[in-house]
Protein backbone atom coordinates (compact mmCIF):
# COMPACT_ATOMS: atom_id res chain seq x y z
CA UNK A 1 -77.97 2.13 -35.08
CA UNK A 2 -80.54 0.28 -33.72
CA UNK A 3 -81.13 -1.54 -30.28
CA UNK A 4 -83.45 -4.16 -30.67
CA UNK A 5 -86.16 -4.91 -28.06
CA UNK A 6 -87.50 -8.66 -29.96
CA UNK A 7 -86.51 -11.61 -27.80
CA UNK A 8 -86.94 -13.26 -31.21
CA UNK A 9 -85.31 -11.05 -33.46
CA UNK A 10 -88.75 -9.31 -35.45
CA UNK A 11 -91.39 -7.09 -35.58
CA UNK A 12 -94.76 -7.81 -34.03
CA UNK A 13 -96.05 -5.69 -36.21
CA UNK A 14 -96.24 -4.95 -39.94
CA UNK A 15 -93.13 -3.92 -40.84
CA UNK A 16 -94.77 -0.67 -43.16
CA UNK A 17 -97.57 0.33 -40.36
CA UNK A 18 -94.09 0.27 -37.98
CA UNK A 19 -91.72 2.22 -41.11
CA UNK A 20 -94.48 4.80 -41.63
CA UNK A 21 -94.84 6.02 -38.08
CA UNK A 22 -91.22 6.21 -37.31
CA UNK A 23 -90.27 8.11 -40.34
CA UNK A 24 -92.93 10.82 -39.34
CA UNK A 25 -91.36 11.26 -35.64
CA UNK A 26 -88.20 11.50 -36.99
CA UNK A 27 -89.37 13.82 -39.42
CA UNK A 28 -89.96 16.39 -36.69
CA UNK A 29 -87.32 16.21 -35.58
CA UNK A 30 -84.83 15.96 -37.82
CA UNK A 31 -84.10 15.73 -41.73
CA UNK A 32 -85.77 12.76 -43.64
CA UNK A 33 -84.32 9.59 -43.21
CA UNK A 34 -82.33 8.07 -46.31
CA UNK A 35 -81.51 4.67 -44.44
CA UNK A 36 -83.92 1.95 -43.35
CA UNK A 37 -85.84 3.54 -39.88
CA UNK A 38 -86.76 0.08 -38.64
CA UNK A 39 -82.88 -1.63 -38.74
CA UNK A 40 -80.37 1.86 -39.50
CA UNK A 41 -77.24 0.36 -40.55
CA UNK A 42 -76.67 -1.59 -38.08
CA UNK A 43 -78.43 -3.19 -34.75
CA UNK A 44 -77.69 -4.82 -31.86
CA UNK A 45 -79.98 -8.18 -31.67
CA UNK A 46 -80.40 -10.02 -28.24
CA UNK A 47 -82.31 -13.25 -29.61
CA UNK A 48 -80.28 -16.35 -29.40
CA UNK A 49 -80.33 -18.63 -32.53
CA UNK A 50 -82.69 -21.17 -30.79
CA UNK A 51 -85.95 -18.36 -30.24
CA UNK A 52 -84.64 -16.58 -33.34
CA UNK A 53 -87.41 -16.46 -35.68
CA UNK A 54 -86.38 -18.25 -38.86
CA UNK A 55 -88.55 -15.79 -41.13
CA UNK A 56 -86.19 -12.69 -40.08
CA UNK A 57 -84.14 -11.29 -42.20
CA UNK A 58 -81.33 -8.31 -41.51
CA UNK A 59 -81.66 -7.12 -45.55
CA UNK A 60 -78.67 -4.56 -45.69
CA UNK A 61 -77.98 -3.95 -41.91
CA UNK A 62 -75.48 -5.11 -40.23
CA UNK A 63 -76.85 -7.85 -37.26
CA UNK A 64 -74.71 -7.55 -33.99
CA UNK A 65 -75.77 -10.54 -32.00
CA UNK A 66 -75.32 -9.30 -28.35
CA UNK A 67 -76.13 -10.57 -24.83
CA UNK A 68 -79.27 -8.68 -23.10
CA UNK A 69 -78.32 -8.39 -19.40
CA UNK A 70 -81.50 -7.93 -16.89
CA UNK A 71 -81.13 -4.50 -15.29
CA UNK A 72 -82.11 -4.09 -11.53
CA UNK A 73 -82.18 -1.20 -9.03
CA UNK A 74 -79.47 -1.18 -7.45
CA UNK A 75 -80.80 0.59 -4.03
CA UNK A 76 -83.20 -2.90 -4.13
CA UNK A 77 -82.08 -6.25 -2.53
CA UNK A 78 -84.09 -9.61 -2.78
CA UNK A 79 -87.09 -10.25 -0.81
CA UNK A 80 -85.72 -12.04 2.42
CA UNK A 81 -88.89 -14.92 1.77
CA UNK A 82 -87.17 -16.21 -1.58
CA UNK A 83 -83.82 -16.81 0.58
CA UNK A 84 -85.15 -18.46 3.70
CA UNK A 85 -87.85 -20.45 0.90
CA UNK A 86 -85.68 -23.36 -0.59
CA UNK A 87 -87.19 -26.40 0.42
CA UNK A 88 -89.54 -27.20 -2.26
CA UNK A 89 -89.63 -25.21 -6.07
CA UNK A 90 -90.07 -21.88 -6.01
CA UNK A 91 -92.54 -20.31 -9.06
CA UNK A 92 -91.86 -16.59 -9.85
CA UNK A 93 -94.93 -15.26 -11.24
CA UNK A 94 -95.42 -11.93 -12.79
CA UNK A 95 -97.64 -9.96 -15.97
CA UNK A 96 -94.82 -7.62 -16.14
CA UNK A 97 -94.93 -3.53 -15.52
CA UNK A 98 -97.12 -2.29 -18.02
CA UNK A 99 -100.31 -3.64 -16.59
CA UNK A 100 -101.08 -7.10 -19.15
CA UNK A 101 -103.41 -9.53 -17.55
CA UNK A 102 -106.11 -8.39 -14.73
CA UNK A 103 -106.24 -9.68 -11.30
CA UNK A 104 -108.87 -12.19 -12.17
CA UNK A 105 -106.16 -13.70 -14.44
CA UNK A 106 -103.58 -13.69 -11.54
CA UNK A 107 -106.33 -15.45 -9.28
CA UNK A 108 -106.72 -18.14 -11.53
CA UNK A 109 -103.36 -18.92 -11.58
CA UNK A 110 -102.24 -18.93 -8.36
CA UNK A 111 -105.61 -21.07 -7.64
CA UNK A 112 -103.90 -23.64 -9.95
CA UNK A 113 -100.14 -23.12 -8.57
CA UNK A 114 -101.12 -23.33 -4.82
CA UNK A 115 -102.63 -27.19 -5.71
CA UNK A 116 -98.92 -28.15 -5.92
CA UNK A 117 -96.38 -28.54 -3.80
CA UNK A 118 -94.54 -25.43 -4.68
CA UNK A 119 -93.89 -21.66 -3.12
CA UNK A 120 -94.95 -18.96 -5.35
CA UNK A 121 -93.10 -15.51 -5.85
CA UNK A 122 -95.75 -12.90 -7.06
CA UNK A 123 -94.93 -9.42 -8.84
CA UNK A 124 -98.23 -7.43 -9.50
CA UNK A 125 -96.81 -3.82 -10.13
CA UNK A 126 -99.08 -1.39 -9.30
CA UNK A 127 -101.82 -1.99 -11.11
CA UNK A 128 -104.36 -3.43 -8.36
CA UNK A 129 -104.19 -3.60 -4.49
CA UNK A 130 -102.46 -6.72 -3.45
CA UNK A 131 -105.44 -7.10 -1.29
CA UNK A 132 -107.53 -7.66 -3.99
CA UNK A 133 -105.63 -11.32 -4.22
CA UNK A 134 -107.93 -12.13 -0.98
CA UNK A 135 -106.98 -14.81 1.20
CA UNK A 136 -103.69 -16.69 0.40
CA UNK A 137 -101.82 -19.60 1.65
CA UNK A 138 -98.36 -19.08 3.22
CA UNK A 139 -96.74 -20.35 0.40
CA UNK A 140 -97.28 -17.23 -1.64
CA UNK A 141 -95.84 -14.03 -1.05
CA UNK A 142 -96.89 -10.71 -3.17
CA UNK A 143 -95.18 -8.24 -4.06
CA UNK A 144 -95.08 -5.26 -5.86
CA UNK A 145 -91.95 -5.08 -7.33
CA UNK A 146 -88.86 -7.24 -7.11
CA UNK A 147 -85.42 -7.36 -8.44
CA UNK A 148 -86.41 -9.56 -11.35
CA UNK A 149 -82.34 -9.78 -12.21
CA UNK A 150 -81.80 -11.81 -9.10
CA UNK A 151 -85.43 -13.21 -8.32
CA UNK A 152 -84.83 -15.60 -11.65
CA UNK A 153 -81.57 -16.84 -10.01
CA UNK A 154 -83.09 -17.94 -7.31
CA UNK A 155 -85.99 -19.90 -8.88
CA UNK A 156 -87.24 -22.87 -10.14
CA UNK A 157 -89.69 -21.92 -13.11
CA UNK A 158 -91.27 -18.28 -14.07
CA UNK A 159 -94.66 -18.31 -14.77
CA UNK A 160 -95.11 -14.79 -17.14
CA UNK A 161 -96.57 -12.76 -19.91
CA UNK A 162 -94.04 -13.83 -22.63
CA UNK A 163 -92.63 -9.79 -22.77
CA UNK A 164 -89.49 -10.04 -24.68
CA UNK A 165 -87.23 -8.40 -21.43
CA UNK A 166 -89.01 -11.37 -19.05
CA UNK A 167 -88.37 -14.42 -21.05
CA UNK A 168 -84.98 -13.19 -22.00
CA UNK A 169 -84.34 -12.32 -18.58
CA UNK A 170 -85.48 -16.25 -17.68
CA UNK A 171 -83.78 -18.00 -20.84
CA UNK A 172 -80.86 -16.03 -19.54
CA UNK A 173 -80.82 -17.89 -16.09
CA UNK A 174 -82.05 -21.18 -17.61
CA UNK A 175 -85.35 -21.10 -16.14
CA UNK A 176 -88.39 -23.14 -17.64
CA UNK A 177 -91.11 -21.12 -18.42
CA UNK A 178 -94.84 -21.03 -18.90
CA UNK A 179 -95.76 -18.22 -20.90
CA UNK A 180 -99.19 -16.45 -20.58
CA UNK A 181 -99.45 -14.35 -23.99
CA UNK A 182 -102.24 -11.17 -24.40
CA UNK A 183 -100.21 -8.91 -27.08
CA UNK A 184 -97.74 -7.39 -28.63
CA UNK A 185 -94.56 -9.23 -29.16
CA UNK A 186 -96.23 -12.12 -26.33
CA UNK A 187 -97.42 -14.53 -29.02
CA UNK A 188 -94.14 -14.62 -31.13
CA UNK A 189 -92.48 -15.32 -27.77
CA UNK A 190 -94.26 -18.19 -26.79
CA UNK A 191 -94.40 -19.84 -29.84
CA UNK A 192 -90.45 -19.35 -30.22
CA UNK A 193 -90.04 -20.39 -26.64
CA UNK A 194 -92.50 -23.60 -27.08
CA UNK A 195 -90.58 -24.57 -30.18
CA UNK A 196 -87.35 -24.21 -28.38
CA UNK A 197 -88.04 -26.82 -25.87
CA UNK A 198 -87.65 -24.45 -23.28
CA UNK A 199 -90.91 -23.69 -22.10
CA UNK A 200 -94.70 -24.10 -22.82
CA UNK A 201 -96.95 -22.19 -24.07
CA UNK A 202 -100.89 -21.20 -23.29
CA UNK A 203 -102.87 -20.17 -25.65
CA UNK A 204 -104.59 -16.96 -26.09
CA UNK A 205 -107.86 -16.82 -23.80
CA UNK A 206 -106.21 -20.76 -22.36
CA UNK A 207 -105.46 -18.98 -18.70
CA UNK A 208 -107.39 -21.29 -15.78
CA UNK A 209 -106.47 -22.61 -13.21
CA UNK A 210 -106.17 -25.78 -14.28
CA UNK A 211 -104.02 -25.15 -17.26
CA UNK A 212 -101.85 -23.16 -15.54
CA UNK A 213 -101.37 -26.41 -12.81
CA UNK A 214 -100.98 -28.77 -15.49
CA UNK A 215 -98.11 -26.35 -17.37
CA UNK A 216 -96.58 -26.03 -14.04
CA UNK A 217 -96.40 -29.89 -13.75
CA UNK A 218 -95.48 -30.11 -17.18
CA UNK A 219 -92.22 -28.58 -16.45
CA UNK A 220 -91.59 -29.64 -13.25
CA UNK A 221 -92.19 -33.49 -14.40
CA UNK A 222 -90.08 -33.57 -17.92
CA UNK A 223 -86.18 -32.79 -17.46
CA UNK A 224 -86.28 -32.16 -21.02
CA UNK A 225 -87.45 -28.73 -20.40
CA UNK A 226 -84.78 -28.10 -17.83
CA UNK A 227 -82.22 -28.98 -20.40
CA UNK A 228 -83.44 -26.99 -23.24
CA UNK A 229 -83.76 -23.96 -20.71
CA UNK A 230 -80.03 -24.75 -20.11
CA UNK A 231 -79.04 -24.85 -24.17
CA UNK A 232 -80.31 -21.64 -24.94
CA UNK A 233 -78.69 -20.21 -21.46
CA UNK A 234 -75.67 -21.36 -22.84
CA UNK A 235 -76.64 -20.16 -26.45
CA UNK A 236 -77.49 -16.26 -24.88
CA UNK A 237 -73.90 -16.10 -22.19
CA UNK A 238 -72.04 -16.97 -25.42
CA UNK A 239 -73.19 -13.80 -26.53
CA UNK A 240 -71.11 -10.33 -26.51
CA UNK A 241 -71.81 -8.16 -23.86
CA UNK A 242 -73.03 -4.73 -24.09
CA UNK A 243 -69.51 -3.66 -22.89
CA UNK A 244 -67.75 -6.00 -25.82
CA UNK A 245 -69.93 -4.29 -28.29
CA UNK A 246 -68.47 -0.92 -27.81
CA UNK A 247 -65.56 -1.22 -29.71
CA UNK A 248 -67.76 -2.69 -32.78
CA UNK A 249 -70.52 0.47 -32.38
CA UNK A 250 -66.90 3.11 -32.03
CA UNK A 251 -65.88 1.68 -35.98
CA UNK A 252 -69.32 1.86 -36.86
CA UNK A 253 -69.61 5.57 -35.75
CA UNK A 254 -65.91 6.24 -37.10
């Protein structure tokens, strides 16, 4: 069995380099492999058809299409300044929590958002000092960490990385999105997400302020983003849960 981590449904990598290195871990560990190591016999696969690369292919396995729900701590509640910030868009930005992006990158782009007349939610993890932002405008608030499952409820568009558990996490709330990519999995996303309809996407090395104004305007301007963002909700709730799955993994394992 194998839980799949690709909001669109591949490998960012080559497939072999990928095969090669888990087949040594598991040899370590355990006795060789005799199935495939990358899909087992079966695998669970959040990406809905419209970011689902058309290239992919399941070979053998058995493809369990299943809803990806955002996790959040529960001990964490939403920042009280989303709540009491509702009178013009809100922008949720964030490079995720394994430190993508630098704070340079984050500068530009909130010198771009703040030219608009929009409040901006930023995550930066713990991978610079907050202060390091310098002076901003009240209509940005930083934060470390937030409950990203209920953050993307409350806003307008999420400005992001392009890490398959973000834009899932978005797509899943209908949120337009401007994706930032830098690696991994990032470009596939972006490009699936761009093609969608449901977002746009920069291009590697594109991050300024300016292009990160005129994507926010982009989608702020067209409804046909807000739609699209709105198909492939609908396309990732009709989904199984996790919790409807289980009966499906028991008759596997059986």
């Amino acid at each position: 069995m194998c839980l799949d981590l690709w909001a669109v449904g591949g490998w960012h990598v080559k497939s072999d380099e990928l095969e090669r290195r888990v087949r040594a871990v598991w040899a370590e560990r355990s006795v060789p492999l005799t199935l495939d190591p990358l899909l087992g016999r079966a695998h669970l696969d959040p990406a809905p058809p419209s970011l689902r690369h058309p290239a992919v292919t399941d070979g053998d396995s058995i493809r369990l299409p299943t809803h990806q729900i955002a996790w959040g701590d529960p001990r964490t509640s939403l920042t009280s300044w989303l709540t009491h910030h509702r009178s013009r868009p809100v922008v949720y930005l964030t490079l995720g929590t394994v430190g993508w992006g630098s704070v340079d990158l984050v500068r530009d782009a909130l010198a771009g958002m703040t030219e608009l007349p929009v409040d901006v939610l930023v995550a930066i993890g713990s991978y610079f000092d907050p202060t390091q932002l310098g002076s901003l405008p009240d209509s940005v608030r930083v934060e470390r960490f937030v409950r990203q499952d209920l953050v993307l409820r409350q806003v307008d568009l999420a400005v992001h990385h392009g890490g398959s558990g973000t834009l899932l996490a978005a797509a899943a709330e209908g949120v337009p999105q401007l994706v930032m990519p830098m690696g991994a999995d990032q470009f596939q996303n972006a490009d699936a997400l761009a093609l969608s309809g449901a977002g746009v996407a920069l291009p590697q090395g594109g991050v300024t302020g300016a292009a990160v104004r005129n994507g926010v305007q982009q989608l702020m301007d067209d409804p046909n983003y807000r739609e699209a963002a709105n198909r492939v909700r609908g396309e990732i709730l009709a989904l199984p849960t996790p919790a409807e799955r289980i009966d499906d993994l028991m008759v596997l394992l059986a």
